[in-house]
N, C-alpha and C. Protein backbone atom coordinates (compact mmCIF):
# COMPACT_ATOMS: atom_id res chain seq x y z
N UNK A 1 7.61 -13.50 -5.02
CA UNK A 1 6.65 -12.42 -4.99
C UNK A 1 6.71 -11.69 -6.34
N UNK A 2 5.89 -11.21 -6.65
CA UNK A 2 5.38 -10.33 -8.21
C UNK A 2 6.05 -9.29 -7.83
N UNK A 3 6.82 -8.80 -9.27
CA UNK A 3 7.26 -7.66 -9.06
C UNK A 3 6.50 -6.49 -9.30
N UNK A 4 6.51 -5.37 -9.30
CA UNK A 4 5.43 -4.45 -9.72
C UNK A 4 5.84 -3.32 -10.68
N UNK A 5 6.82 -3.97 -11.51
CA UNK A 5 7.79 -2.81 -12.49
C UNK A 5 7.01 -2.46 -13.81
N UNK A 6 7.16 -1.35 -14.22
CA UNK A 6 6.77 -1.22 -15.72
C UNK A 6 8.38 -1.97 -16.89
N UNK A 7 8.28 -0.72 -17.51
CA UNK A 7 9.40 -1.72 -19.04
C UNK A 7 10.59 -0.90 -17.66
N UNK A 8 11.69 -1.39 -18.31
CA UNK A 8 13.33 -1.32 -17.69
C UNK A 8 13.02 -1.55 -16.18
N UNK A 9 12.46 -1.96 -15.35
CA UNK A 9 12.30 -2.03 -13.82
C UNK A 9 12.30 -0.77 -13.68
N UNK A 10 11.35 0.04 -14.22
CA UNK A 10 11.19 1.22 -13.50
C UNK A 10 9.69 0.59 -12.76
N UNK A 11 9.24 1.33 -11.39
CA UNK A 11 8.17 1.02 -11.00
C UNK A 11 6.80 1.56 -11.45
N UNK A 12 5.52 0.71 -11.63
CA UNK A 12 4.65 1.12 -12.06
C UNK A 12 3.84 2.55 -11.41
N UNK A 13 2.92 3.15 -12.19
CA UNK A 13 2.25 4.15 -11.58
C UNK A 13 1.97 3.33 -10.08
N UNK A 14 1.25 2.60 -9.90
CA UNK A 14 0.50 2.41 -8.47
C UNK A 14 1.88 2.26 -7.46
N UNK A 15 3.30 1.58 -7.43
CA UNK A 15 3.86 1.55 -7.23
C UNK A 15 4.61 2.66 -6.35
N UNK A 16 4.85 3.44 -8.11
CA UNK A 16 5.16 5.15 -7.83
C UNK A 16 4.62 5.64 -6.48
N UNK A 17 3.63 5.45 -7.06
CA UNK A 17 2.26 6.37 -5.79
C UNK A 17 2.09 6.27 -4.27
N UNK A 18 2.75 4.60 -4.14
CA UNK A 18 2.47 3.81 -2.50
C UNK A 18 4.28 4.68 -2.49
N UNK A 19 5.10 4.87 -2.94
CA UNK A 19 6.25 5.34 -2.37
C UNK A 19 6.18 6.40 -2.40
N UNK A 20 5.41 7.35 -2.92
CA UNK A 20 5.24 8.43 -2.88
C UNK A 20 4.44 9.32 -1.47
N UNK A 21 3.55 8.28 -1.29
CA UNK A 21 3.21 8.43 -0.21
C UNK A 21 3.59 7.70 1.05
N UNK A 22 4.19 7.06 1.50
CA UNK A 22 5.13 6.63 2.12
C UNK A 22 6.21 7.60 2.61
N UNK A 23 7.16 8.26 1.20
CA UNK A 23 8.00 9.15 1.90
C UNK A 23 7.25 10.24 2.35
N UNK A 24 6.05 10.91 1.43
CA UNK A 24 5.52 12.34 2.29
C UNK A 24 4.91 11.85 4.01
N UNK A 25 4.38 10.80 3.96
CA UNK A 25 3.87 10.44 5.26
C UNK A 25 5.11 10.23 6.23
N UNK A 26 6.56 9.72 5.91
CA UNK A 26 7.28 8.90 6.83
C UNK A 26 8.45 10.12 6.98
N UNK A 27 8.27 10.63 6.21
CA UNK A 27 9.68 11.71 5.67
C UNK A 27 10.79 11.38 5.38
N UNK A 28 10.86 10.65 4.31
CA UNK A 28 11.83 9.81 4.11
C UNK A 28 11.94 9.97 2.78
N UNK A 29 13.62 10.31 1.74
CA UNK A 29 13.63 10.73 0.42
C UNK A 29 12.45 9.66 -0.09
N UNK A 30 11.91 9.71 -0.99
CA UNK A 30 11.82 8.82 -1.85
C UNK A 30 12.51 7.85 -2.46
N UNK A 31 13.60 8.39 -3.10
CA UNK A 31 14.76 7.93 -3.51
C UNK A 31 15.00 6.45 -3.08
N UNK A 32 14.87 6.83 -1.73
CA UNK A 32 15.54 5.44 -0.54
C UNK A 32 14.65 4.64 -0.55
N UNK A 33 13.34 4.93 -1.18
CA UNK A 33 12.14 3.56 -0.96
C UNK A 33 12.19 2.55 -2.10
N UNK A 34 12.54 1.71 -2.07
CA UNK A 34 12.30 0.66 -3.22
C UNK A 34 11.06 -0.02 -3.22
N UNK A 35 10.54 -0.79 -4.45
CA UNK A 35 9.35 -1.73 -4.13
C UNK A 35 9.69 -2.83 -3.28
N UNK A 36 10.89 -3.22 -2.99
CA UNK A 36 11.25 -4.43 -1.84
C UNK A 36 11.94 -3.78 -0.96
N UNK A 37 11.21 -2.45 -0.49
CA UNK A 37 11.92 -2.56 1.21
C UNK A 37 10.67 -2.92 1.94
N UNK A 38 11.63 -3.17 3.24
CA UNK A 38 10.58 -3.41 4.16
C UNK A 38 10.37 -2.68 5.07
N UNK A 39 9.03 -2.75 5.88
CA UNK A 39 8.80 -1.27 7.02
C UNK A 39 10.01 -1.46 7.77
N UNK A 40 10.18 -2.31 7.76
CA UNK A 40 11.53 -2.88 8.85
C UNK A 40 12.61 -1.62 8.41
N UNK A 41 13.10 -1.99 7.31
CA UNK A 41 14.37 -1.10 7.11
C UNK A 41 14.35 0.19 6.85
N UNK A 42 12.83 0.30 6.51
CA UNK A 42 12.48 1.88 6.30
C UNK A 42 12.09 2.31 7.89
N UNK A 43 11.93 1.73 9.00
CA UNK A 43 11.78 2.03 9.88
C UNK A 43 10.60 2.52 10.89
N UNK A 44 9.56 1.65 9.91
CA UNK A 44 8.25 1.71 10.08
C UNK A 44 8.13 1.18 10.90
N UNK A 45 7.37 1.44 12.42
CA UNK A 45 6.70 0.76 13.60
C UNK A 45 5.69 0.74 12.97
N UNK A 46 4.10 -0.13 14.23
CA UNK A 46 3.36 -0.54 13.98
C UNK A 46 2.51 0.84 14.22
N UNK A 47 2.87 1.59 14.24
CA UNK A 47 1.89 3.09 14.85
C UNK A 47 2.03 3.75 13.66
N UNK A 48 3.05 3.93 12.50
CA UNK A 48 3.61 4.16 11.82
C UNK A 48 2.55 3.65 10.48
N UNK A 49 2.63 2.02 10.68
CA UNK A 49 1.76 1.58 9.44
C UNK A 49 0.44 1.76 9.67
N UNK A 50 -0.38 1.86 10.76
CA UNK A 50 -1.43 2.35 11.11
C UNK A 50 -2.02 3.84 10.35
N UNK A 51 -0.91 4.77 10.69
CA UNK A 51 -0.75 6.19 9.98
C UNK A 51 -0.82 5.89 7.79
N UNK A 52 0.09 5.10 7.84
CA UNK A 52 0.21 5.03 6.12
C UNK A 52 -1.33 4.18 5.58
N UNK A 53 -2.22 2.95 6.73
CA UNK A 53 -3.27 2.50 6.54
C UNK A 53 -4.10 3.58 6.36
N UNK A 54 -4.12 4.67 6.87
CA UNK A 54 -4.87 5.55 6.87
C UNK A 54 -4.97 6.55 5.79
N UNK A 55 -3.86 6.81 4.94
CA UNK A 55 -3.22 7.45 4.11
C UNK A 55 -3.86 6.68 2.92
N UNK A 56 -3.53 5.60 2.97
CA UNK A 56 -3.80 4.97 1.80
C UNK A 56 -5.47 4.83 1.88
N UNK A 57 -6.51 4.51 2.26
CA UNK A 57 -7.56 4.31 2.46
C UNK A 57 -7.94 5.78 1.96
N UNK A 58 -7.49 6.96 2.62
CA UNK A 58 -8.31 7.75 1.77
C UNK A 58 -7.76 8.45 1.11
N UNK A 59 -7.00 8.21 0.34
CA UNK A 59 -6.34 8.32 -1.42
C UNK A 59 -6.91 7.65 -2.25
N UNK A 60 -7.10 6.45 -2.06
CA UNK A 60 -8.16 5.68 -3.26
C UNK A 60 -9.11 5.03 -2.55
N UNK A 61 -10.04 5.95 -1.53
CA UNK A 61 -11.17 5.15 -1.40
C UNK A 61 -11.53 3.76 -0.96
N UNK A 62 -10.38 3.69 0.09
CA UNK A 62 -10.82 2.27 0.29
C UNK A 62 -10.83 1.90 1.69
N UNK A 63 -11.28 0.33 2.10
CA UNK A 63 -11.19 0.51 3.38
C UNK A 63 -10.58 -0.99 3.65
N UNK A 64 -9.30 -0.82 4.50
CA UNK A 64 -8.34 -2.11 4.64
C UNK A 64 -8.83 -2.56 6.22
N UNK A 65 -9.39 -3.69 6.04
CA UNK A 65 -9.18 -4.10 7.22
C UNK A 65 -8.38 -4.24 8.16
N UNK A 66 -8.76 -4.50 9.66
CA UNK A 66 -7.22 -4.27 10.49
C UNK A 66 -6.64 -5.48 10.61
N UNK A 67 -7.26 -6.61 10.62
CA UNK A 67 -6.60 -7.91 10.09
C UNK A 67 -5.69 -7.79 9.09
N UNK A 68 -6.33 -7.66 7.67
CA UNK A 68 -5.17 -7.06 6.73
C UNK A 68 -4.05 -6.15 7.32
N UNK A 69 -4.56 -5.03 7.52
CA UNK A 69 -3.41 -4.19 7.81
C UNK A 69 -2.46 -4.53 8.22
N UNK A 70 -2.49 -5.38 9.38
CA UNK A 70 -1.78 -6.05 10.62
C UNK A 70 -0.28 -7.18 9.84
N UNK A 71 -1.00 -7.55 8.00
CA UNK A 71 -0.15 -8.48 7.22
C UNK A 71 1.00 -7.54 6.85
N UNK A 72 0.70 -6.22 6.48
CA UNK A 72 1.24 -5.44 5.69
C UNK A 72 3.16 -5.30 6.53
N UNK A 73 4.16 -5.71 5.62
CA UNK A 73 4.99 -5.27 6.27
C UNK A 73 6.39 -4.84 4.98
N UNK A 74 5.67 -4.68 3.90
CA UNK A 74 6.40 -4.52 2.71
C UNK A 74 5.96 -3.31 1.67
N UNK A 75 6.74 -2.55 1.20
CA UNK A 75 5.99 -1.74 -0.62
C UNK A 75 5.23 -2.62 -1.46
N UNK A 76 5.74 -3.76 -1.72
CA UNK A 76 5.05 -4.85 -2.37
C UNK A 76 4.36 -5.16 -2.20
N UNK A 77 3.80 -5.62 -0.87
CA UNK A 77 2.92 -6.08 -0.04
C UNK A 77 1.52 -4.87 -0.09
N UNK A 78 1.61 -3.80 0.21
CA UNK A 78 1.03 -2.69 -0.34
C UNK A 78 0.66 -2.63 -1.16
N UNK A 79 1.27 -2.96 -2.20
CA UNK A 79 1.09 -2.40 -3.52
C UNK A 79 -0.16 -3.53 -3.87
N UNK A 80 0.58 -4.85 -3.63
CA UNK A 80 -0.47 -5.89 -3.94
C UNK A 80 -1.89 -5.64 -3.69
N UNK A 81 -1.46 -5.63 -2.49
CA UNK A 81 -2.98 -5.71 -1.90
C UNK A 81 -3.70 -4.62 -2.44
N UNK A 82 -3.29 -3.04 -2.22
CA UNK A 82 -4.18 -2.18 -3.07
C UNK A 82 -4.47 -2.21 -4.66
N UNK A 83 -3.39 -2.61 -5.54
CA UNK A 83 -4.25 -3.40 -6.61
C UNK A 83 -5.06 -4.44 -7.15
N UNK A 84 -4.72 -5.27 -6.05
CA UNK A 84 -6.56 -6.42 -5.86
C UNK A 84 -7.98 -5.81 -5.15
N UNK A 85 -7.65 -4.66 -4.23
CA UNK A 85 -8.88 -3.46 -3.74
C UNK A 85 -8.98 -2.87 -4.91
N UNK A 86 -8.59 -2.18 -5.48
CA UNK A 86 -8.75 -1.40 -6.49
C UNK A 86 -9.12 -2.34 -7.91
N UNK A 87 -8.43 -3.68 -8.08
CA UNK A 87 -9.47 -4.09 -9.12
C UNK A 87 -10.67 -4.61 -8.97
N UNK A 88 -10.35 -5.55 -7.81
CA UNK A 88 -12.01 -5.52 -7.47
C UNK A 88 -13.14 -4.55 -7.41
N UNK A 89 -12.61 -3.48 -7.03
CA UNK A 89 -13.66 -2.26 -6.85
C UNK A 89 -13.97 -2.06 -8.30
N UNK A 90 -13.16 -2.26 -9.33
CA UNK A 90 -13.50 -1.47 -10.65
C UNK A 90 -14.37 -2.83 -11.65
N UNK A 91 -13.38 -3.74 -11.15
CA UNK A 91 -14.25 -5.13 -11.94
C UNK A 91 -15.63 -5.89 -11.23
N UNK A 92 -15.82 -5.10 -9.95
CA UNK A 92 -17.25 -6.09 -9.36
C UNK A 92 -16.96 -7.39 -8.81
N UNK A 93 -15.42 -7.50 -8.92
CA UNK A 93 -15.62 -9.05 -8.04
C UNK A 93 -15.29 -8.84 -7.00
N UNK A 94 -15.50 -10.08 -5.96
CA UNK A 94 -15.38 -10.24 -4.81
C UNK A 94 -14.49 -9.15 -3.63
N UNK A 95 -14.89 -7.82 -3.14
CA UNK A 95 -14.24 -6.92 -2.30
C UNK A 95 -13.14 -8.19 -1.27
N UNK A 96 -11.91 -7.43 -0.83
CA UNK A 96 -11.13 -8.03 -0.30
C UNK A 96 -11.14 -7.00 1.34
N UNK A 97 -11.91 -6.07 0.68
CA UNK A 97 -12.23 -5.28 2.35
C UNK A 97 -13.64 -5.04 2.48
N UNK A 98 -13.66 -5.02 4.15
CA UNK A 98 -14.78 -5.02 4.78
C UNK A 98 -15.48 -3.65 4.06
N UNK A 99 -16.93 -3.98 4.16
CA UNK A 99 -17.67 -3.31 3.73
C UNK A 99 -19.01 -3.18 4.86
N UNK A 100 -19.01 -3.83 5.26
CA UNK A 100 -20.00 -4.26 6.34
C UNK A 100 -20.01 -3.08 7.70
N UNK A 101 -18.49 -2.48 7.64
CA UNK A 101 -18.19 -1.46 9.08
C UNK A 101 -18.96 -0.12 8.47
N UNK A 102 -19.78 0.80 9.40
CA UNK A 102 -20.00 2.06 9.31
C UNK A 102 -20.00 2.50 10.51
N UNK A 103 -19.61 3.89 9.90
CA UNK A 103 -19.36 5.20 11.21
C UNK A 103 -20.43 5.28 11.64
């Protein structure tokens, strides 16, 4: 799996940001989140990632499918996926989320 570090393995901004929000959502230091934990060890149920799907969607505008969502069980995994939403959204190619759902 890709790592998502800037220079010295520090983690990148987008990185930063999914742990950042993670601990304000989960209440959990920051500190303790790495880009390779997993909800598992951070102690994320599935009601839990539902809550952070939600978090994340409207922080940058996006909308994760629940299929997707349902993959999500990593920081990495997160991270990925919202920087292929987010480049697609900025480069015009192919959306990786539904667009088709309205309220």
């Amino acid at each position: 799996m890709m790592k998502q570090e800037g220079f010295a393995g520090v983690p990148d901004q987008l990185t930063q940001e999914v742990i950042a929000v993670i601990a304000r959502e989960q209440h959990i230091p920051a500190e303790r989140i790495r880009p390779d934990s997993t909800f598992q060890e951070l102690k994320i149920d599935s009601l839990d990632g539902v809550n952070l799907v939600f978090a994340f969607e409207e922080q940058y505008n996006l909308n994760i499918p629940d299929e997707t969502a349902r993959t999500l069980g990593s920081v990495d995994q997160v991270v990925t996926l919202l920087r292929r939403q987010l480049e697609a959204a900025a480069g015009g190619s192919a959306p990786l989320a539904s667009t088709s759902e309205t309220a």
